[in-house]
C-alpha atoms as a PDB file:
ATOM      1  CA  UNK A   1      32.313  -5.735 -11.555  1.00  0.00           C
ATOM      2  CA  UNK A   2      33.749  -8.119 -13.886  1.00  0.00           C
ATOM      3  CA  UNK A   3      35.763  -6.137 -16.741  1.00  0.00           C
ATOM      4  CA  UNK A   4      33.594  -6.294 -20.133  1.00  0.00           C
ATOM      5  CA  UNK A   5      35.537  -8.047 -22.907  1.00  0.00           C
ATOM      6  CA  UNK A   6      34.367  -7.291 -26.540  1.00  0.00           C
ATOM      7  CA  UNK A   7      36.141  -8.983 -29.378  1.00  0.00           C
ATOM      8  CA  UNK A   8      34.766  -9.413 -32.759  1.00  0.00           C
ATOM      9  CA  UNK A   9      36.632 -11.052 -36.007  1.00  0.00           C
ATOM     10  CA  UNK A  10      35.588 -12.034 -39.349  1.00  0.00           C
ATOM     11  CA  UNK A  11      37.217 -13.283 -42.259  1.00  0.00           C
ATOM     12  CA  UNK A  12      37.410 -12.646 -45.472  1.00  0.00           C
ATOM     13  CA  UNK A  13      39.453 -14.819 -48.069  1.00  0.00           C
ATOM     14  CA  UNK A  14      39.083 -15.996 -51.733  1.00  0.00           C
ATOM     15  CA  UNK A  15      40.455 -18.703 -53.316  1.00  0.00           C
ATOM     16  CA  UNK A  16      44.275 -18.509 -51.274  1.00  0.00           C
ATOM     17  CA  UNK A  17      44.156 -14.407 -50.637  1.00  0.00           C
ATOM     18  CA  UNK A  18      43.372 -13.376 -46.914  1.00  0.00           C
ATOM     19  CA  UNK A  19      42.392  -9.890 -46.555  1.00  0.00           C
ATOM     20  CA  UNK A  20      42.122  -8.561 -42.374  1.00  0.00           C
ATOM     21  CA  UNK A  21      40.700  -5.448 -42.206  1.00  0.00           C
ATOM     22  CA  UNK A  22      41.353  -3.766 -38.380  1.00  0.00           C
ATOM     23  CA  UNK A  23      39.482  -0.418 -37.598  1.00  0.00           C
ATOM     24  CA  UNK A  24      40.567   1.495 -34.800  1.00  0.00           C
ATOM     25  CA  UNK A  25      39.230   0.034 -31.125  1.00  0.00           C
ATOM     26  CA  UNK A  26      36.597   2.182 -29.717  1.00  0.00           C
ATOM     27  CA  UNK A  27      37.361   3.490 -26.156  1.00  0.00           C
ATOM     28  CA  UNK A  28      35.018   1.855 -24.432  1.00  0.00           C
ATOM     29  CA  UNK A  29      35.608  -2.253 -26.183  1.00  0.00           C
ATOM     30  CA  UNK A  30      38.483  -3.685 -27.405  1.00  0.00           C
ATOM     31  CA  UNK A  31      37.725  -4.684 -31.312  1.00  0.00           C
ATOM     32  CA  UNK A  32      39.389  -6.264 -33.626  1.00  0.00           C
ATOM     33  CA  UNK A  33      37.876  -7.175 -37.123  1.00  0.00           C
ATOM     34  CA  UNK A  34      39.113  -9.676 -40.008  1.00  0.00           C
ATOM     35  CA  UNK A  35      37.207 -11.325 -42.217  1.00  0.00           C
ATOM     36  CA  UNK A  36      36.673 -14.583 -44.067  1.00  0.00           C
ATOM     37  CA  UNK A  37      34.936 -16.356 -47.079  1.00  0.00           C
ATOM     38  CA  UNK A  38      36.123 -19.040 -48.953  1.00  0.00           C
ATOM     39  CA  UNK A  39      35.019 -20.420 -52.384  1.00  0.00           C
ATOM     40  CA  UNK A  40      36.357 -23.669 -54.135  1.00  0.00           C
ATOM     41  CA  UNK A  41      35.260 -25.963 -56.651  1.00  0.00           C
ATOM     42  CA  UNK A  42      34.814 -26.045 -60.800  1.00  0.00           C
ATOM     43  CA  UNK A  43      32.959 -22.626 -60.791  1.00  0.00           C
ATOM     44  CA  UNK A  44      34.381 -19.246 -59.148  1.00  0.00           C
ATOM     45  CA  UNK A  45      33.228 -18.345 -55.807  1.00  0.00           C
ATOM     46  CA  UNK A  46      30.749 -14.980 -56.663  1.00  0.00           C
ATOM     47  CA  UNK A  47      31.998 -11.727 -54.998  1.00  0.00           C
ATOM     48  CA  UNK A  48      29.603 -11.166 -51.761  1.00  0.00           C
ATOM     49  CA  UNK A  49      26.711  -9.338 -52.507  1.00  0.00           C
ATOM     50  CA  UNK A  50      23.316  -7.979 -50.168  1.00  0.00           C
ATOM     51  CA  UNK A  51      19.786  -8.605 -51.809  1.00  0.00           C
ATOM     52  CA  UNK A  52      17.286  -5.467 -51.467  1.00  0.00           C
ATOM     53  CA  UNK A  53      15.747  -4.662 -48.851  1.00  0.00           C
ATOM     54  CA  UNK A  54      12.746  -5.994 -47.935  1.00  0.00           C
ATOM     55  CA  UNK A  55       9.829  -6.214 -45.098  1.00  0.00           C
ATOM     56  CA  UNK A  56      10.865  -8.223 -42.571  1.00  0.00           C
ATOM     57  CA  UNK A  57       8.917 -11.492 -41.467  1.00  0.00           C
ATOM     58  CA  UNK A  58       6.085 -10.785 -38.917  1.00  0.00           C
ATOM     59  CA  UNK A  59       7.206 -12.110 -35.454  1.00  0.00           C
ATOM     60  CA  UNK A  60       4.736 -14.690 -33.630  1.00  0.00           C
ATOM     61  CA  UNK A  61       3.751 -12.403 -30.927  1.00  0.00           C
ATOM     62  CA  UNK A  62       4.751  -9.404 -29.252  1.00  0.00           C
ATOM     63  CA  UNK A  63       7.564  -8.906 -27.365  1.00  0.00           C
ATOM     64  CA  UNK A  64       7.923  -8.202 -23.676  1.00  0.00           C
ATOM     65  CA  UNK A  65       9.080  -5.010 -22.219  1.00  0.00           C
ATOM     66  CA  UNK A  66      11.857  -6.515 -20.176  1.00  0.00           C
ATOM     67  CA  UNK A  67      13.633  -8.557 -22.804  1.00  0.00           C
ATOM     68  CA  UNK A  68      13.272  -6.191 -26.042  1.00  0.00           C
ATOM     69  CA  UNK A  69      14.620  -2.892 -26.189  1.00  0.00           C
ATOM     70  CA  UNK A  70      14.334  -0.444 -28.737  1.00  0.00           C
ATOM     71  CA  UNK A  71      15.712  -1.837 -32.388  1.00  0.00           C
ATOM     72  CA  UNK A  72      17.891   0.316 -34.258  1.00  0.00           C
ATOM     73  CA  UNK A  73      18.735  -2.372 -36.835  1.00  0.00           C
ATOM     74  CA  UNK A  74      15.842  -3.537 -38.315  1.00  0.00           C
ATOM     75  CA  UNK A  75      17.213  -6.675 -39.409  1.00  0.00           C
ATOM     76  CA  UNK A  76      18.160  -7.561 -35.708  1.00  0.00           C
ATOM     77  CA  UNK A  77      15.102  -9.764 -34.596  1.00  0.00           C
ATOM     78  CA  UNK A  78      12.603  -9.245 -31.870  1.00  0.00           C
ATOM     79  CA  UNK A  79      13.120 -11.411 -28.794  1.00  0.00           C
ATOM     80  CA  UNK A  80       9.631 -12.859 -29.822  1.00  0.00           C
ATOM     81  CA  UNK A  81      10.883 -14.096 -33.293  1.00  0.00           C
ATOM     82  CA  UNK A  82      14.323 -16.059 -31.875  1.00  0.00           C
ATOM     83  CA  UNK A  83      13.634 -16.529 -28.018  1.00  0.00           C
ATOM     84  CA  UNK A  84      16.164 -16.074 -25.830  1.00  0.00           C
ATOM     85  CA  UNK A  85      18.340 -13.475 -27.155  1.00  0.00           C
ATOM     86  CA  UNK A  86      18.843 -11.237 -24.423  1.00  0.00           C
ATOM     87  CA  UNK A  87      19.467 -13.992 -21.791  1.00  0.00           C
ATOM     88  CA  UNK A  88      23.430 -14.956 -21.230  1.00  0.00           C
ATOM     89  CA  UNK A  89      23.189 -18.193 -18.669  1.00  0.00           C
ATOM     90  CA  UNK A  90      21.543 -20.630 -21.338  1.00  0.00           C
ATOM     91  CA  UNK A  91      23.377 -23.661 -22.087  1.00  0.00           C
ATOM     92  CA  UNK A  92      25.045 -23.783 -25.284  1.00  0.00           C
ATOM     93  CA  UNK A  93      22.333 -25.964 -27.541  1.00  0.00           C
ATOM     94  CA  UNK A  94      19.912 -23.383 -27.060  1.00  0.00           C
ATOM     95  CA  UNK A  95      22.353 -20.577 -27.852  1.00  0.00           C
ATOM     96  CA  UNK A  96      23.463 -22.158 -30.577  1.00  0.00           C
ATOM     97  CA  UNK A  97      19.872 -22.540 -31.991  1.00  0.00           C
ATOM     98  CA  UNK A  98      18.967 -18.950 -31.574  1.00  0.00           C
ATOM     99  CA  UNK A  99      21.720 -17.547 -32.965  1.00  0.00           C
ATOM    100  CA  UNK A 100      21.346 -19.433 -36.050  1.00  0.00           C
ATOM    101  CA  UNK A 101      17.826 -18.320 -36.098  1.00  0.00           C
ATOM    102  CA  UNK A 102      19.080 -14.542 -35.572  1.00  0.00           C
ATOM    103  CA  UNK A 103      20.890 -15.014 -38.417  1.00  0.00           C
ATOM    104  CA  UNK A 104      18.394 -16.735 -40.378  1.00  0.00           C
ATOM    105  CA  UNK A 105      15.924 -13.622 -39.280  1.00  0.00           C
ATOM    106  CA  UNK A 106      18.178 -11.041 -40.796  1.00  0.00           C
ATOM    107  CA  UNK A 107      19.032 -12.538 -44.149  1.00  0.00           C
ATOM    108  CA  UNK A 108      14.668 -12.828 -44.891  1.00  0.00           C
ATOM    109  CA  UNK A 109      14.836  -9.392 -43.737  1.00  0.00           C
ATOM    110  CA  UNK A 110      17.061  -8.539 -46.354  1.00  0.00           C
ATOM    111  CA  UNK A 111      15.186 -10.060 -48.925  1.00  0.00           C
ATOM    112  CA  UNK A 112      17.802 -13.553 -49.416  1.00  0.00           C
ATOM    113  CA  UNK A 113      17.449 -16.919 -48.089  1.00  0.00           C
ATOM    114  CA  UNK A 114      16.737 -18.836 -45.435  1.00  0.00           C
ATOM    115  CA  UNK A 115      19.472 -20.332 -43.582  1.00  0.00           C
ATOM    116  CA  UNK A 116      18.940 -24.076 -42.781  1.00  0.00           C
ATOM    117  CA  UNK A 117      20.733 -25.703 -39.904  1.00  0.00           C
ATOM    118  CA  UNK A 118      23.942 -27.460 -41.708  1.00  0.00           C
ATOM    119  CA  UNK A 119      25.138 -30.479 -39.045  1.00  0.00           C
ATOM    120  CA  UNK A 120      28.898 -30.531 -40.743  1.00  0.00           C
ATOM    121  CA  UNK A 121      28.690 -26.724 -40.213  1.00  0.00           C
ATOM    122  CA  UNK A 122      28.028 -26.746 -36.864  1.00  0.00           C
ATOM    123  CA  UNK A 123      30.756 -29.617 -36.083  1.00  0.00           C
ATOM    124  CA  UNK A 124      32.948 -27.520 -37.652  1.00  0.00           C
ATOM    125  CA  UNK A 125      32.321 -24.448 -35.748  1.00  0.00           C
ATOM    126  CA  UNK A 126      31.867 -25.633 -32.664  1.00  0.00           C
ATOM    127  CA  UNK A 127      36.025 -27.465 -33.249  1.00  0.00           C
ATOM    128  CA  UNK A 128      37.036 -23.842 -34.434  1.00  0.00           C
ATOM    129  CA  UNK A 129      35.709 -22.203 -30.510  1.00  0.00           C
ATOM    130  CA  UNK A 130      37.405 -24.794 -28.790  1.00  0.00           C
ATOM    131  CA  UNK A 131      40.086 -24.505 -30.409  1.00  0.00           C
ATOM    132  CA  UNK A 132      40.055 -20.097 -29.703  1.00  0.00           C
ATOM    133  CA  UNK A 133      39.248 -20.710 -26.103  1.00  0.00           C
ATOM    134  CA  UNK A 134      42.504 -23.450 -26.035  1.00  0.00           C
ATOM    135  CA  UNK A 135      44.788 -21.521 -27.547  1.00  0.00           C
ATOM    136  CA  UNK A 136      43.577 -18.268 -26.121  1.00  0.00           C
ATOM    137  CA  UNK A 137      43.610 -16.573 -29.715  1.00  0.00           C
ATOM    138  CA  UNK A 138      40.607 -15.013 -31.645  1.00  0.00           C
ATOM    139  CA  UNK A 139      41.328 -15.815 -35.023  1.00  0.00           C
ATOM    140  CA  UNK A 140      40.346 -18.281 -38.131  1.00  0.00           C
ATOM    141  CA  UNK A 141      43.864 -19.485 -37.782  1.00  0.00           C
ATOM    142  CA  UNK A 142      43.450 -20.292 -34.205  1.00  0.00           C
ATOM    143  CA  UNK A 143      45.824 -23.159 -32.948  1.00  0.00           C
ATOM    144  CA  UNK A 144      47.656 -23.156 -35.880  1.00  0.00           C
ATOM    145  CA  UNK A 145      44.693 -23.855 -37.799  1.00  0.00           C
ATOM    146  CA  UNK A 146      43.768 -22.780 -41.201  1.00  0.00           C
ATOM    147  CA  UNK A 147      39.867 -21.085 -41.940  1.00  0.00           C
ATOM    148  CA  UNK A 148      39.678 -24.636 -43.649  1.00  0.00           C
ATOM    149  CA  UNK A 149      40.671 -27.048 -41.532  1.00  0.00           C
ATOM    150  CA  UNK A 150      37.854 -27.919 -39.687  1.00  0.00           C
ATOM    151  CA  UNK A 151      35.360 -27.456 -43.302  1.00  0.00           C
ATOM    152  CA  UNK A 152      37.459 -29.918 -45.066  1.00  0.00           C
ATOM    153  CA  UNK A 153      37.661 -32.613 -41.921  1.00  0.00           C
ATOM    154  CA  UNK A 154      33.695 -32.607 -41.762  1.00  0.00           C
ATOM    155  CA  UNK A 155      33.631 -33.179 -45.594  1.00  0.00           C
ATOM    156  CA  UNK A 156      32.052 -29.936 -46.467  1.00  0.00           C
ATOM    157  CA  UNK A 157      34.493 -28.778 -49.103  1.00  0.00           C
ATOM    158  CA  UNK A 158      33.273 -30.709 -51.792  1.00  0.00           C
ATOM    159  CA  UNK A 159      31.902 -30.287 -55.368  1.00  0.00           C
ATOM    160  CA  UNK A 160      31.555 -26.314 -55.634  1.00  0.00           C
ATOM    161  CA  UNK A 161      31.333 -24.759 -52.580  1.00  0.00           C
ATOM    162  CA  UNK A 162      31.568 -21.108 -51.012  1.00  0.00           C
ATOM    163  CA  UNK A 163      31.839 -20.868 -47.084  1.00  0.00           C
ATOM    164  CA  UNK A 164      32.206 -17.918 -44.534  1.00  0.00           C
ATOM    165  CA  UNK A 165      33.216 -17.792 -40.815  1.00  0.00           C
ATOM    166  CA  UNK A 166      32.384 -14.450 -38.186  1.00  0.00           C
ATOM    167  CA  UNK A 167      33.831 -14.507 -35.016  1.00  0.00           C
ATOM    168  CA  UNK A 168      32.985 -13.325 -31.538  1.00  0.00           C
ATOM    169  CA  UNK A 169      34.338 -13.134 -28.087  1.00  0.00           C
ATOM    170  CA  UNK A 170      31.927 -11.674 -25.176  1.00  0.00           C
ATOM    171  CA  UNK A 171      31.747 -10.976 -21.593  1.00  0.00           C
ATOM    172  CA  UNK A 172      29.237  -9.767 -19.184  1.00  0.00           C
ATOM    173  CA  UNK A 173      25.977  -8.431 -19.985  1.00  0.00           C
ATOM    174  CA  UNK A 174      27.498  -8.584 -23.783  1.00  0.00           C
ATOM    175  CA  UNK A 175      27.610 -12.446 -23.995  1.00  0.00           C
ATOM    176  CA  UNK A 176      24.278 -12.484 -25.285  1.00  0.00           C
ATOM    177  CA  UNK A 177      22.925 -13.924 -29.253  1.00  0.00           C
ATOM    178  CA  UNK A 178      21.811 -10.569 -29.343  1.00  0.00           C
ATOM    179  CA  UNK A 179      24.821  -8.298 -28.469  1.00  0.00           C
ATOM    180  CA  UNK A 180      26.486 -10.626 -31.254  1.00  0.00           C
ATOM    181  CA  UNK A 181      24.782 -10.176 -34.084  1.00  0.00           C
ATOM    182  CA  UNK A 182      23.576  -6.352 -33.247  1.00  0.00           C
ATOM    183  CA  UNK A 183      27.679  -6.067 -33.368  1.00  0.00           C
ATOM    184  CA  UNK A 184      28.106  -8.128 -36.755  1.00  0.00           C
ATOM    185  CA  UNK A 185      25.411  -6.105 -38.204  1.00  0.00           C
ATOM    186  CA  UNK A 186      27.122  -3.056 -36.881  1.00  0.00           C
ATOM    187  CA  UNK A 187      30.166  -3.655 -39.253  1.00  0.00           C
ATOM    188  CA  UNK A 188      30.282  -2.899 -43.399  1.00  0.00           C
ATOM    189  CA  UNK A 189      32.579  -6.376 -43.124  1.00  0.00           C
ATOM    190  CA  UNK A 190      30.549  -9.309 -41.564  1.00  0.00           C
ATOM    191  CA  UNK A 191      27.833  -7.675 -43.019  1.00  0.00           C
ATOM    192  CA  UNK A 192      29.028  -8.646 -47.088  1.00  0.00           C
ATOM    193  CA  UNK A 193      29.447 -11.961 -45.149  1.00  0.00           C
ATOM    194  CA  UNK A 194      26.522 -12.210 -43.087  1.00  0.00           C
ATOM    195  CA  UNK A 195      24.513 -11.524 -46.669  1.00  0.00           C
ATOM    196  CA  UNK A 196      26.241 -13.661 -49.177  1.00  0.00           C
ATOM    197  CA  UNK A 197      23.707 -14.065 -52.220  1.00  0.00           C
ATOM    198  CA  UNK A 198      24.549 -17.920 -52.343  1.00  0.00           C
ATOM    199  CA  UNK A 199      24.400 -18.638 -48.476  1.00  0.00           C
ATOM    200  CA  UNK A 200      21.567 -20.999 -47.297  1.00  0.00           C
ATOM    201  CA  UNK A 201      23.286 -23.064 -44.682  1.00  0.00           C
ATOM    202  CA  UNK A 202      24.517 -22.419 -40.935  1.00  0.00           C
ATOM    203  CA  UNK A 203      25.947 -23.817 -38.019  1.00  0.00           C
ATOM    204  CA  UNK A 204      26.801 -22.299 -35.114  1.00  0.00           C
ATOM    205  CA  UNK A 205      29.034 -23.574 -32.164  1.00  0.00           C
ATOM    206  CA  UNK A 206      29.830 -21.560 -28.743  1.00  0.00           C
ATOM    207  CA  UNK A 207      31.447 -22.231 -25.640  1.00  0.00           C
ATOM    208  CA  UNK A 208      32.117 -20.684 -22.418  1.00  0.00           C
ATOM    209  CA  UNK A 209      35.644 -20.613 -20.821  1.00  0.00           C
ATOM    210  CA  UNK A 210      38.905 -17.927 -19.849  1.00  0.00           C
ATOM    211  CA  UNK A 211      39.916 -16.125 -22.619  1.00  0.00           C
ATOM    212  CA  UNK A 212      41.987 -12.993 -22.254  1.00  0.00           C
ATOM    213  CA  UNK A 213      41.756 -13.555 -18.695  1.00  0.00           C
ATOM    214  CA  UNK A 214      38.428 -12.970 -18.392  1.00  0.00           C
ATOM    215  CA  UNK A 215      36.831 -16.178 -16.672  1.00  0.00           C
ATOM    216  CA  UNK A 216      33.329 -16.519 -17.781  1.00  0.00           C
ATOM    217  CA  UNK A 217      34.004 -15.109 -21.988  1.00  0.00           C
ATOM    218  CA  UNK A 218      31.730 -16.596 -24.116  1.00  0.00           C
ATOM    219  CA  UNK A 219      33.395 -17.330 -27.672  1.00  0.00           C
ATOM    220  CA  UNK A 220      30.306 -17.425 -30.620  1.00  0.00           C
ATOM    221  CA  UNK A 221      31.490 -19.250 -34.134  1.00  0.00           C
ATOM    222  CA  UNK A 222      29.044 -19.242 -37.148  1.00  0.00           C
ATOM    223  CA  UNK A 223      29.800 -20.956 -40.125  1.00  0.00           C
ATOM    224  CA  UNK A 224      27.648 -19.928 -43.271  1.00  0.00           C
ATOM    225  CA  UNK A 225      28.302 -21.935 -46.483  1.00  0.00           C
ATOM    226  CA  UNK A 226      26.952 -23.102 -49.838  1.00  0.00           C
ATOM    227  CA  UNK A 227      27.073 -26.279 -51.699  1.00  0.00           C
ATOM    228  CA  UNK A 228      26.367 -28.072 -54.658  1.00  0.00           C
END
């Protein structure tokens, strides 16, 4: 049985600072957890902030027994709201597009914004994967690098803007939307990220490759931003 690889990063940086926070690994994964926001522009960037709580958005029919276990997270949607969740062999479009709408899911949940599907975004993030699974490095640095490089070549840092970045790296039955964002929700970090007040764009690139020598990892970018 293939070993299970579980990485998870996020970053978290304002203005020039870069804060990495790195809990202990649990026994069973191998974690490690930064994070990363970025702000720029003629106003400053707003610290991150979560909305209140609120009911989440009824989902379009119920789902099945095979392919929704029970939720502990109530902002993790059902498989019937973003299809495809629980399935790890879909190619990378469709991936891509339910992730963003797992995303999208939790945020309503919590009583903020949409998320609308941001094309620079998702050029963006899907350079930033290729570059981790290149350079064989889980980090918003990867390759040498910086968490901006890829928002400024796709022209989204522009006019006042505020952008975030959580990364994953999965393996096994783990390389699922769902795993991903079940573990992002499960941390205090990607969370602030994850439920920026200002936030109403994503995009969302992932690709399959070797990473850490395991041969079938699948490495999960999302890039949440604001602009005006």
């Amino acid at each position: 049985m293939a070993l299970q690889l579980r990485t998870i990063a996020l970053g978290i940086a304002i203005g020039c600072a870069l804060v990495a926070v790195s809990p202990p690994a649990a026994a069973a994964d191998v974690g490690d957890l930064l994070g990363g926001l970025l702000g720029g522009g003629s106003q400053p960037s707003p610290p991150p902030q979560s909305g209140p709580a609120g009911p989440s958005p009824a989902p379009s029919g119920p789902p099945t027994a095979e392919s929704a276990p029970p939720r502990k997270d109530p902002l993790l949607a059902p498989e019937a709201s973003c299809r495809g969740q629980s399935d790890p062999g879909r190619s990378a479009v469709a991936e891509a597009r339910t992730m963003a709408c797992m995303l999208s899911y939790a945020r309503v949940a919590k009583g903020l914004s949409a998320l609308r599907f941001s094309r620079p975004l998702h050029v963006a993030a899907t350079h930033r994967a290729r570059d981790i699974r290149r350079c064989d490095k889980l980090s918003h640095g990867a390759c040498g690098r910086s968490l901006s490089y890829w928002l400024e070549r796709v022209g989204f840092l522009k006019g006042h803007w505020v952008a975030g970045e959580m990364l994953a790296a999965e393996s096994g039955r783990r390389a699922t939307a769902q795993g991903t964002v079940g573990a992002w929700l499960a941390s205090a970090e990607h969370r602030a990220v994850l439920f920026h007040r200002r936030f109403d764009l994503v995009g969302v690139g992932t690709v399959r490759g070797r990473f850490r020598g395991e041969g079938r990892a699948r490495i999960w970018v999302a890039q949440l931003g604001y602009r005006s």
